[in-house]
Protein backbone atom coordinates (compact mmCIF):
# COMPACT_ATOMS: atom_id res chain seq x y z
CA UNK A 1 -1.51 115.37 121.17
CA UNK A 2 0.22 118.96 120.90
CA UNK A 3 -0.51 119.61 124.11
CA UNK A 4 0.91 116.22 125.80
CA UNK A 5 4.52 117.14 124.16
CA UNK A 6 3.69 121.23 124.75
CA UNK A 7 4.20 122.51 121.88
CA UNK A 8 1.91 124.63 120.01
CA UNK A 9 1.39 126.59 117.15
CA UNK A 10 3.15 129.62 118.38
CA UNK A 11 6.36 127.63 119.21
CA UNK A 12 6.25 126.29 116.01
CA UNK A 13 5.96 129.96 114.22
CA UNK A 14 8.95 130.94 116.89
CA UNK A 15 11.73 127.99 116.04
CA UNK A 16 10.65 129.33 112.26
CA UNK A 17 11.46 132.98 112.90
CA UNK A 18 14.60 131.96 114.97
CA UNK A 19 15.83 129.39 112.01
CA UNK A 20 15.37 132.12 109.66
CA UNK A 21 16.95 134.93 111.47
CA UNK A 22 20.35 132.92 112.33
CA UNK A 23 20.16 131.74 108.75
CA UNK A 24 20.49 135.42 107.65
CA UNK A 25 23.13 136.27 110.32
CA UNK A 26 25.10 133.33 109.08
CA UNK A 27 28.47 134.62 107.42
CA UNK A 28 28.34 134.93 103.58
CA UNK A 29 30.16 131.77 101.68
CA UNK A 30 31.45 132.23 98.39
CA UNK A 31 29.49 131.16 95.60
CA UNK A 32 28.27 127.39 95.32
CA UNK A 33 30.03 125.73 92.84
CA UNK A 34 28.27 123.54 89.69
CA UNK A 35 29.22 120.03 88.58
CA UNK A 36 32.38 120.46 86.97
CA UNK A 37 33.81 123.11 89.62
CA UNK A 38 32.58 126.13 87.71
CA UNK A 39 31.33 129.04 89.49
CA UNK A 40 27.39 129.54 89.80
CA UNK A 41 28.16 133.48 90.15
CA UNK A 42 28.85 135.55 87.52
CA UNK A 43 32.79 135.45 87.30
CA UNK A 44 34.83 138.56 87.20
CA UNK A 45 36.66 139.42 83.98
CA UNK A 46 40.26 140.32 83.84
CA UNK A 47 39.84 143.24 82.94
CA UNK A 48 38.09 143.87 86.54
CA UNK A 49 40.90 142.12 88.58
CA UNK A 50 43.40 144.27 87.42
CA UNK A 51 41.34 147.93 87.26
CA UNK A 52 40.40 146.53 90.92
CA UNK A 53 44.31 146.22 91.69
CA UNK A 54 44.86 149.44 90.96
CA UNK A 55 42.20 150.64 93.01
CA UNK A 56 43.45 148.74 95.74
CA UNK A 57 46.70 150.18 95.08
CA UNK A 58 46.27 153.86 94.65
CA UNK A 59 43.25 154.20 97.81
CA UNK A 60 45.53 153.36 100.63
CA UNK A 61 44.54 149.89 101.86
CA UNK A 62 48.17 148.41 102.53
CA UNK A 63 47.97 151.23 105.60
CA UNK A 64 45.96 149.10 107.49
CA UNK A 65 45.68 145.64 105.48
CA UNK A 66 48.67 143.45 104.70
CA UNK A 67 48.40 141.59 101.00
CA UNK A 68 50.93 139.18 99.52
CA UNK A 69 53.76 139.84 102.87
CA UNK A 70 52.77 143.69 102.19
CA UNK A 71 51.22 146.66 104.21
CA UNK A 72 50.49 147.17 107.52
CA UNK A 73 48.31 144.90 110.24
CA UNK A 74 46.47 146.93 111.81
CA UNK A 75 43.40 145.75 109.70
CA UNK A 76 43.28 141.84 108.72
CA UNK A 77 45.55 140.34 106.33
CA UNK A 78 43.31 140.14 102.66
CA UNK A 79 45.80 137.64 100.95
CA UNK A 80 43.39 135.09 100.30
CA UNK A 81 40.18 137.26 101.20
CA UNK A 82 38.73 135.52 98.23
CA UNK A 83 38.63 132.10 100.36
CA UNK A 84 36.39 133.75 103.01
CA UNK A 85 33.96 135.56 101.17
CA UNK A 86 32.22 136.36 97.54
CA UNK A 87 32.08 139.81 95.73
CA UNK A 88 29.22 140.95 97.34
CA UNK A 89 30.19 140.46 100.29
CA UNK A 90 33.02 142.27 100.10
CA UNK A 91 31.30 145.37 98.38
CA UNK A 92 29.13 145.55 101.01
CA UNK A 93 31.92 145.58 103.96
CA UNK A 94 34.17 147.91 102.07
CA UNK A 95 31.09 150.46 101.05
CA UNK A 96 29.84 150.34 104.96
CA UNK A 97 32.10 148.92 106.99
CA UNK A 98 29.96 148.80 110.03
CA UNK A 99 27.38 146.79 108.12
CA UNK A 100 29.17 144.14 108.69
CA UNK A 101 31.40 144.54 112.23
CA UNK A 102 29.42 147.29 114.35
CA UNK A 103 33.04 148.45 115.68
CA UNK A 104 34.92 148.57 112.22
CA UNK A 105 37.23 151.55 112.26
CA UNK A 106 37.70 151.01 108.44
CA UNK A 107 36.39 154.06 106.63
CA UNK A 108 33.90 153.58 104.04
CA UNK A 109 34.85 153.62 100.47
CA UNK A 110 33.80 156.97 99.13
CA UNK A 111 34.64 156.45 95.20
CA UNK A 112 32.54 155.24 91.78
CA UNK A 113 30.73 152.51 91.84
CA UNK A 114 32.86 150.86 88.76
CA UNK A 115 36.24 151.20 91.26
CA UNK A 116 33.97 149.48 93.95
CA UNK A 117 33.06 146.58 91.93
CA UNK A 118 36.64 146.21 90.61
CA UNK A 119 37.94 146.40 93.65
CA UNK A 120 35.56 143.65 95.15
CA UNK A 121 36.21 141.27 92.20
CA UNK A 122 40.17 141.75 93.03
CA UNK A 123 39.73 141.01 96.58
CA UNK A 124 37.26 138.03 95.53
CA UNK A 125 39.47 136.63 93.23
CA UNK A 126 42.58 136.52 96.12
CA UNK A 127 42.67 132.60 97.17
């Protein structure tokens, strides 16, 4: 009967690959929310949000990004960045740009890893 319709095993193992491949390519959501409209994901504390203010602050990201009507454009508007996409996310586009757009002319984030994750929790918690 496969062969009536033409399909056969290796289509079937291809339509797999392909479904899992555009699955991962997919862009990242924010965190799936529980019954009750609490956060699955571990949330950010405070204390975070604000240390990741100041990092936002004091590394020169209103150059290029705008935030709350201010900074610059030349890089895309992060006022509600926290709509668009989780912590992680974020961490992993500010630590290598190009990981996630091939022609990024954002430089990497060069400092600690505690001003990274502060600063991703900030930007996550922008909505």
């Amino acid at each position: 009967m496969r062969q009536r319709l033409g399909i056969g095993i290796g289509s079937t193992v291809l339509v797999a690959v392909l479904a899992t491949s555009l699955a991962a390519a997919a862009p990242k959501k924010p965190a799936a929310k529980a019954a009750g409209g609490t956060k699955m994901a571990a949330k950010a504390s405070d204390a975070d949000i604000a240390a990741g203010k100041k990092v936002f602050e004091s590394s020169g990201c209103t150059g290029c990004h705008k935030l709350a009507g201010k900074g610059q454009t030349s890089g895309p508007d992060l006022s509600q960045e926290g709509k668009a996409h989780d912590a992680a996310w974020i961490a992993k586009k500010v630590k290598d740009p190009k990981s996630t757009k091939k022609d990024s002319i954002m430089p990497p984030f060069g400092g600690p890893d505690k001003d990274l994750k502060a600063l991703s929790a900030y930007l996550a918690s922008l909505k």
